[in-house]
PDB file of N, CA and C in Angstrom:
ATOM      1  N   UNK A   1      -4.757  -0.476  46.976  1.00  0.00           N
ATOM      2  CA  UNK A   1      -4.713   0.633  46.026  1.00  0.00           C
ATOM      3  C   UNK A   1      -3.575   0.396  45.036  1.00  0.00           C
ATOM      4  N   UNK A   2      -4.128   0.377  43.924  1.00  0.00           N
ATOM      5  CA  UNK A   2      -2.644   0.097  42.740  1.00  0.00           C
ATOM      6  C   UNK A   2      -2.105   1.843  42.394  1.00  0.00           C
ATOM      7  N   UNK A   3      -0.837   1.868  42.165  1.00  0.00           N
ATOM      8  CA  UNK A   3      -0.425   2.904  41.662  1.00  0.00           C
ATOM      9  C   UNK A   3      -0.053   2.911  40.136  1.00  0.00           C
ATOM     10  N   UNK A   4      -0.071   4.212  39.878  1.00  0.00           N
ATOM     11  CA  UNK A   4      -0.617   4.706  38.610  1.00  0.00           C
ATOM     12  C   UNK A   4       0.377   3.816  37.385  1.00  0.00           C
ATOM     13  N   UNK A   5       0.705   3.760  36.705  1.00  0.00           N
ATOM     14  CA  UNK A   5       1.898   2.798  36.064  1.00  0.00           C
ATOM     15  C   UNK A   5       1.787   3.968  34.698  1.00  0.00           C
ATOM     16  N   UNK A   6       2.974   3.941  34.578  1.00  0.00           N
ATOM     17  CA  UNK A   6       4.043   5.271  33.476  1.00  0.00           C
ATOM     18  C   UNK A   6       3.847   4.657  32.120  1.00  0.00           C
ATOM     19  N   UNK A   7       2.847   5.240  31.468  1.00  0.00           N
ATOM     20  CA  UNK A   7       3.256   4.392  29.678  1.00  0.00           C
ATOM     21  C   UNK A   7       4.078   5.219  28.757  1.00  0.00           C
ATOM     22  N   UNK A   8       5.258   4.513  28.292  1.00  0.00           N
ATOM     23  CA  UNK A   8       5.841   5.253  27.433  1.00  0.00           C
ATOM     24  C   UNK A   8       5.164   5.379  26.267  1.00  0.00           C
ATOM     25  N   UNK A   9       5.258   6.575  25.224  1.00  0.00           N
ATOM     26  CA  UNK A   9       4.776   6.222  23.868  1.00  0.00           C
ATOM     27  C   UNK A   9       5.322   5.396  23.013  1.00  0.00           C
ATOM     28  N   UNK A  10       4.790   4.738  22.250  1.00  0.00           N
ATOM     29  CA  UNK A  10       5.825   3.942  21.144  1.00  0.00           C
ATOM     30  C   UNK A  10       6.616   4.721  20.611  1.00  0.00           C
ATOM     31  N   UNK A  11       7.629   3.385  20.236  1.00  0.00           N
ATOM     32  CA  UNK A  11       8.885   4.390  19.624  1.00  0.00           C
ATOM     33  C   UNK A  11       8.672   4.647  18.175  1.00  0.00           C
ATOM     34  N   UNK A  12       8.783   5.556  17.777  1.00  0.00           N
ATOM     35  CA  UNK A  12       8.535   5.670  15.988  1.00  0.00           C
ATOM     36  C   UNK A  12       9.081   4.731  15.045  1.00  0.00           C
ATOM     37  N   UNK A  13       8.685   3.945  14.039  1.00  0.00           N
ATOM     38  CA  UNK A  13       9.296   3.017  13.318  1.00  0.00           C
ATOM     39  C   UNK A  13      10.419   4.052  12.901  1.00  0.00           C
ATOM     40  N   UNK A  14      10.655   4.629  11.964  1.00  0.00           N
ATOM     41  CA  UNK A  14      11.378   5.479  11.699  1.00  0.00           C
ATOM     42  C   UNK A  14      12.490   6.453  12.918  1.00  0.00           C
ATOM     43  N   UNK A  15      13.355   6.349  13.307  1.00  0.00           N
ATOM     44  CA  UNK A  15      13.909   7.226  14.514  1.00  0.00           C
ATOM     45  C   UNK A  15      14.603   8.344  13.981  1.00  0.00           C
ATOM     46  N   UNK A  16      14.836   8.254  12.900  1.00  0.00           N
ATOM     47  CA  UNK A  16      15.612   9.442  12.306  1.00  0.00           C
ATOM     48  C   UNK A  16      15.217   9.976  11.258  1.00  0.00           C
ATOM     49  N   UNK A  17      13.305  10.200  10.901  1.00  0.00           N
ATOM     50  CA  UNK A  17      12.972  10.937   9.596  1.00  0.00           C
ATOM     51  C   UNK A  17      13.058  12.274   9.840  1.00  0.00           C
ATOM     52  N   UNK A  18      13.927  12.968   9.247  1.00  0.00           N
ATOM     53  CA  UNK A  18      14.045  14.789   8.624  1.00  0.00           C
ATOM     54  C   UNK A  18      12.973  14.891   7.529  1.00  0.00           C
ATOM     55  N   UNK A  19      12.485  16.053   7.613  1.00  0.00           N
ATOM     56  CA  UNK A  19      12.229  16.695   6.385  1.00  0.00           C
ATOM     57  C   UNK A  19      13.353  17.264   5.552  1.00  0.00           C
ATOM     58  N   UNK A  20      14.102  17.521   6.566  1.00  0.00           N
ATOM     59  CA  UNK A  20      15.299  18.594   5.576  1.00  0.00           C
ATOM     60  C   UNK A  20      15.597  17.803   4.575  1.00  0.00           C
ATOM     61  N   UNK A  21      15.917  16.256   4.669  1.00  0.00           N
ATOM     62  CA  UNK A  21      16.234  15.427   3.425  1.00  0.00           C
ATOM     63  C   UNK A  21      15.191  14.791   3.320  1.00  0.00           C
ATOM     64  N   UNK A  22      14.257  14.575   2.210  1.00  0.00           N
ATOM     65  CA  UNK A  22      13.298  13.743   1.907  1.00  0.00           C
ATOM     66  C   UNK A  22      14.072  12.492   1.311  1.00  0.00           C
ATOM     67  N   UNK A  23      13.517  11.174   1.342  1.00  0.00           N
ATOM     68  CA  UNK A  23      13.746   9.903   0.498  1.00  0.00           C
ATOM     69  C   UNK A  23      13.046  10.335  -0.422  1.00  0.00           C
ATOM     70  N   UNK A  24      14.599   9.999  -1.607  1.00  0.00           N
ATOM     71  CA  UNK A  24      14.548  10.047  -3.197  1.00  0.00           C
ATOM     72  C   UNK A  24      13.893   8.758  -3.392  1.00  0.00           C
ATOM     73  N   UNK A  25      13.054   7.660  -2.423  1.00  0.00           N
ATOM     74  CA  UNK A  25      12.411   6.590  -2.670  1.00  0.00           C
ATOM     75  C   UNK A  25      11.019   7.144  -3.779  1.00  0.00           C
ATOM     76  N   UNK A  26      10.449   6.346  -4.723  1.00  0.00           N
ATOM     77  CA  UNK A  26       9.660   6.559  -5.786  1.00  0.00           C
ATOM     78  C   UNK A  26       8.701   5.410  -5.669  1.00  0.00           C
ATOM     79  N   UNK A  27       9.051   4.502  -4.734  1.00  0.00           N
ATOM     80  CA  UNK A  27       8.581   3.098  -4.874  1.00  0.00           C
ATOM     81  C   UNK A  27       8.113   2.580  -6.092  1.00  0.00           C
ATOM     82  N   UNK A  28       9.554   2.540  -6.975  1.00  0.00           N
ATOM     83  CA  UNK A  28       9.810   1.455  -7.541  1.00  0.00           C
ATOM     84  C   UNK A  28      11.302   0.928  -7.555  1.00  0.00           C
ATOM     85  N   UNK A  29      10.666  -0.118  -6.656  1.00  0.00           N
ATOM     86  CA  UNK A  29      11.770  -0.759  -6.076  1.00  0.00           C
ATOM     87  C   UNK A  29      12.715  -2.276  -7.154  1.00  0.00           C
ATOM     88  N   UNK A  30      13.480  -1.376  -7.810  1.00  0.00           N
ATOM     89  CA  UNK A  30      14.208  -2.937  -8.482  1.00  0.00           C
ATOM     90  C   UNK A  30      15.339  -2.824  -8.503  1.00  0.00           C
ATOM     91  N   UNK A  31      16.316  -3.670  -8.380  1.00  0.00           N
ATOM     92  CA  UNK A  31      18.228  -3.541  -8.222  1.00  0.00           C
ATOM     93  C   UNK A  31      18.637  -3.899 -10.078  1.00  0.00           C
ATOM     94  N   UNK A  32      19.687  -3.038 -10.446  1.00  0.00           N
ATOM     95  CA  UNK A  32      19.677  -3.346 -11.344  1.00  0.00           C
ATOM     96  C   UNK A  32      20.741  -4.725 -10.797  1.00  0.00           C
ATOM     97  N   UNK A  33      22.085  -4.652 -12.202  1.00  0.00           N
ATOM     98  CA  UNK A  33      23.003  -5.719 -11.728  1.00  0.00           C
ATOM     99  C   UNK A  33      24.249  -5.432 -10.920  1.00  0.00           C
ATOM    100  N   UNK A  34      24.583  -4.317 -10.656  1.00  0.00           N
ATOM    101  CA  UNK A  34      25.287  -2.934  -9.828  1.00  0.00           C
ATOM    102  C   UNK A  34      24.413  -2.932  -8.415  1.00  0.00           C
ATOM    103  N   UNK A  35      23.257  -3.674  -8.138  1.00  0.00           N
ATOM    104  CA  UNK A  35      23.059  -3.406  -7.118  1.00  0.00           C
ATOM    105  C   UNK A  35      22.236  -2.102  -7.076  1.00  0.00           C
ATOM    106  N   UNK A  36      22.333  -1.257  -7.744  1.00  0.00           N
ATOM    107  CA  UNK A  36      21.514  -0.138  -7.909  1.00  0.00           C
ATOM    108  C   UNK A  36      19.838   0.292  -8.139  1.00  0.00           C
ATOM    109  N   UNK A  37      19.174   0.934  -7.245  1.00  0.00           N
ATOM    110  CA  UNK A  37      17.610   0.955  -7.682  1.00  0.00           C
ATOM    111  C   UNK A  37      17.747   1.644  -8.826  1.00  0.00           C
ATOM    112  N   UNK A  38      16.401   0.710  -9.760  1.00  0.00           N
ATOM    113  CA  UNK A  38      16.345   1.456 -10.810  1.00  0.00           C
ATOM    114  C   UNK A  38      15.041   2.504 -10.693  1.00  0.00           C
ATOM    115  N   UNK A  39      14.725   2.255  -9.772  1.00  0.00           N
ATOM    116  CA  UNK A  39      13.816   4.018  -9.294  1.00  0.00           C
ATOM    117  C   UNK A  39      14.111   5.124  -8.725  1.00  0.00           C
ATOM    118  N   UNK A  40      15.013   5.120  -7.504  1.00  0.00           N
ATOM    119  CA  UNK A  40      15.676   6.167  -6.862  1.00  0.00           C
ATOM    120  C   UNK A  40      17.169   6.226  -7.374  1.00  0.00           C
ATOM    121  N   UNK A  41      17.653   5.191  -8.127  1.00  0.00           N
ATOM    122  CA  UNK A  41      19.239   5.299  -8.291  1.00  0.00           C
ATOM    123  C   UNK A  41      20.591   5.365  -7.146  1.00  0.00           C
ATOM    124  N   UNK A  42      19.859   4.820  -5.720  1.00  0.00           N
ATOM    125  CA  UNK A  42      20.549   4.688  -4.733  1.00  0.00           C
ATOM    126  C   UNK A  42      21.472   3.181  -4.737  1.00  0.00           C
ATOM    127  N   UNK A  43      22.541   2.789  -4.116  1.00  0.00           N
ATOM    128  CA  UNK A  43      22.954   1.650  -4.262  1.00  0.00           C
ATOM    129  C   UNK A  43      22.675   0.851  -3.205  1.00  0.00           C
ATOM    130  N   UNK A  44      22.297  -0.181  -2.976  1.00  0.00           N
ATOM    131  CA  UNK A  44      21.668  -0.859  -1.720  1.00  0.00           C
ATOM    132  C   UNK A  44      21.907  -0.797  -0.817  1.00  0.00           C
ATOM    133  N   UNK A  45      23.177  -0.216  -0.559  1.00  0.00           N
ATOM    134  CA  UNK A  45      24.108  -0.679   0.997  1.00  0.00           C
ATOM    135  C   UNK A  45      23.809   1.293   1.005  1.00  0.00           C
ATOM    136  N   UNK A  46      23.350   2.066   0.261  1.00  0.00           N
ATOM    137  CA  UNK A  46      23.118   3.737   0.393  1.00  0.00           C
ATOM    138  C   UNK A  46      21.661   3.636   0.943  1.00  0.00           C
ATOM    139  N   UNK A  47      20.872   2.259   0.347  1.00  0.00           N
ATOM    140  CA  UNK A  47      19.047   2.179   0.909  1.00  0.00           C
ATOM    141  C   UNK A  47      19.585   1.933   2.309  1.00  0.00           C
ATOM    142  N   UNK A  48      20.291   1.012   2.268  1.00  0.00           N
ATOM    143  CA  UNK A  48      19.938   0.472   3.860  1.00  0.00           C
ATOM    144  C   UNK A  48      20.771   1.516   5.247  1.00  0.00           C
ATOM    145  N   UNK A  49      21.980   2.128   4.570  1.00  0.00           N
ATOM    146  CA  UNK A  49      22.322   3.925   5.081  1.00  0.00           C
ATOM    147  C   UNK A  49      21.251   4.030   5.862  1.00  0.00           C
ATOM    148  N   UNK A  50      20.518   4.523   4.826  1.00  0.00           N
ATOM    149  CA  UNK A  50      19.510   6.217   5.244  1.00  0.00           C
ATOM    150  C   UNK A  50      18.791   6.083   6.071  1.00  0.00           C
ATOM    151  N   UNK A  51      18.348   5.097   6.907  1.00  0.00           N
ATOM    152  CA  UNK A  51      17.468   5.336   8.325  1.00  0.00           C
ATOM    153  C   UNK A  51      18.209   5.701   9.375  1.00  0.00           C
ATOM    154  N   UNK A  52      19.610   5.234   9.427  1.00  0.00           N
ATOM    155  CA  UNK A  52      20.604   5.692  10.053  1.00  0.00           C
ATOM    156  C   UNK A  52      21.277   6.900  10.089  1.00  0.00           C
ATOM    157  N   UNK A  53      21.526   7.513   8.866  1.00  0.00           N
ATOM    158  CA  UNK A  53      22.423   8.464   8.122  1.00  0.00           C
ATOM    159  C   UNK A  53      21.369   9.732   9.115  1.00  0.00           C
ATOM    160  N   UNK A  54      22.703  10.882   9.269  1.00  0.00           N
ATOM    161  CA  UNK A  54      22.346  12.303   9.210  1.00  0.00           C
ATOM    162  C   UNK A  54      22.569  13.074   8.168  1.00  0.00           C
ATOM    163  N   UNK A  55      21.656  14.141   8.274  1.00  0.00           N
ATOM    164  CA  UNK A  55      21.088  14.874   7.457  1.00  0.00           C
ATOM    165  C   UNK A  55      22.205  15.318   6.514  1.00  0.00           C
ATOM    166  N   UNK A  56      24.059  15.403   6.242  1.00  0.00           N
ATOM    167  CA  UNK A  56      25.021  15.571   5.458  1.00  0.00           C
ATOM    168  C   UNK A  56      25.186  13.942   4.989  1.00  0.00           C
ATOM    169  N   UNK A  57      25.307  13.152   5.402  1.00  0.00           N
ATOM    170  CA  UNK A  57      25.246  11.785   4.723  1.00  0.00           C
ATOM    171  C   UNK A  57      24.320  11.535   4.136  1.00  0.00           C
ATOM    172  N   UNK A  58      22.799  11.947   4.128  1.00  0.00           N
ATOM    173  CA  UNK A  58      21.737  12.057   3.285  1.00  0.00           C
ATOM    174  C   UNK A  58      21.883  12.328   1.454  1.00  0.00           C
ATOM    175  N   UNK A  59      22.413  13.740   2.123  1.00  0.00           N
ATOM    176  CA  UNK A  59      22.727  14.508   1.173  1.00  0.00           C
ATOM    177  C   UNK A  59      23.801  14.153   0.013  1.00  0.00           C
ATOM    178  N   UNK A  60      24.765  13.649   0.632  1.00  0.00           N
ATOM    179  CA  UNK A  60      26.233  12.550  -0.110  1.00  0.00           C
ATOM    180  C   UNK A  60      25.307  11.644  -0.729  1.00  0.00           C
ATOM    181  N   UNK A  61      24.231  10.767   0.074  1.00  0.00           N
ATOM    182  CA  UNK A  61      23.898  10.014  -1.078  1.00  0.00           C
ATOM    183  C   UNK A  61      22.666  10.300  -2.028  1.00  0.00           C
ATOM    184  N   UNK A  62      22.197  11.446  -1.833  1.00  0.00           N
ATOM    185  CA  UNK A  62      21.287  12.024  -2.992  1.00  0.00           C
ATOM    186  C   UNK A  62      21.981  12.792  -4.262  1.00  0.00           C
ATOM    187  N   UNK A  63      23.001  13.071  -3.812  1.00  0.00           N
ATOM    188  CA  UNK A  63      24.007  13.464  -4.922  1.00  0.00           C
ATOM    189  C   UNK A  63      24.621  12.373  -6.037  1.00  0.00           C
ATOM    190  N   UNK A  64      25.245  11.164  -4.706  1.00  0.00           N
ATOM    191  CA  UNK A  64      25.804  10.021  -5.694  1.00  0.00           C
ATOM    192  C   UNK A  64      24.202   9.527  -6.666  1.00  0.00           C
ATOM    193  N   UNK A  65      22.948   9.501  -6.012  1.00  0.00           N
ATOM    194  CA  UNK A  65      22.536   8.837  -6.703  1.00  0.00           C
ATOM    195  C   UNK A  65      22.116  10.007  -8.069  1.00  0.00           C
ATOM    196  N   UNK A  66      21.744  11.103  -8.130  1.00  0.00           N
ATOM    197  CA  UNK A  66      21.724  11.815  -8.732  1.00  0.00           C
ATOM    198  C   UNK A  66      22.171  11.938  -9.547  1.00  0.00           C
ATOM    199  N   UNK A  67      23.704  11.482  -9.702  1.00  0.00           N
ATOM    200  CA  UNK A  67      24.758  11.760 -10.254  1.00  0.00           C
ATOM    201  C   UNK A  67      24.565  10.327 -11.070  1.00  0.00           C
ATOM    202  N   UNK A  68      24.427   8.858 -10.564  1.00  0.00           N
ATOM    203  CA  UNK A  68      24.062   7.843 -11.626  1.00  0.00           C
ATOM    204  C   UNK A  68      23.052   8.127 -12.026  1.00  0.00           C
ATOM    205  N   UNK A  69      21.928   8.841 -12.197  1.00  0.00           N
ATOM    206  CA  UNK A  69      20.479   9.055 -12.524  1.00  0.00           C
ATOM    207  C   UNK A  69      21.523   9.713 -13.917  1.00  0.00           C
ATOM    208  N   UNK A  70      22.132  10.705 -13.641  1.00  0.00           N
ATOM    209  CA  UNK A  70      22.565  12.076 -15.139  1.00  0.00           C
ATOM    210  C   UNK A  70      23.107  10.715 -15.886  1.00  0.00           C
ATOM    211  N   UNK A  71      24.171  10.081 -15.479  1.00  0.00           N
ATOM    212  CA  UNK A  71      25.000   8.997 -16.448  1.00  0.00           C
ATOM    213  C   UNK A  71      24.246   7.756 -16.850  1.00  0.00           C
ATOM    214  N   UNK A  72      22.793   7.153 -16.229  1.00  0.00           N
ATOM    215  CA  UNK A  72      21.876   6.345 -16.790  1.00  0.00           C
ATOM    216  C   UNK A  72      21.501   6.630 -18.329  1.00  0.00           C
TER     217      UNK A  72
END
């Protein structure tokens, strides 16, 4: 008689998507020479953040990028 064997569910690609902060992603994805998308206005090392980041570090960088979006 075999016993029953436990399947975990997969783990979500994503481990930390909120709604509370949506990605300012637009997919269009290009760096300017700053390193900066020129679609979301995030700075690369702020893209690669946000799967990590909680929901107040989100927010810090939807502001910074926001804030280069007004001065673009």
């Amino acid at each position: 008689m075999t016993e029953p064997v436990c399947v975990r569910p997969p783990k979500p690609l994503f481990s930390n998507v909120s709604s509370a902060v949506p990605s300012p992603c637009i997919s269009l994805c290009r760096l300017d020479e700053q390193k900066v998308c020129l679609g979301c206005f995030r700075h690369v090392e702020d893209i690669r953040e946000w799967r990590s980041a909680d929901d107040a570090r989100r927010r810090v960088i939807c502001a910074e990028a926001e804030q280069r979006r007004a001065n673009a």
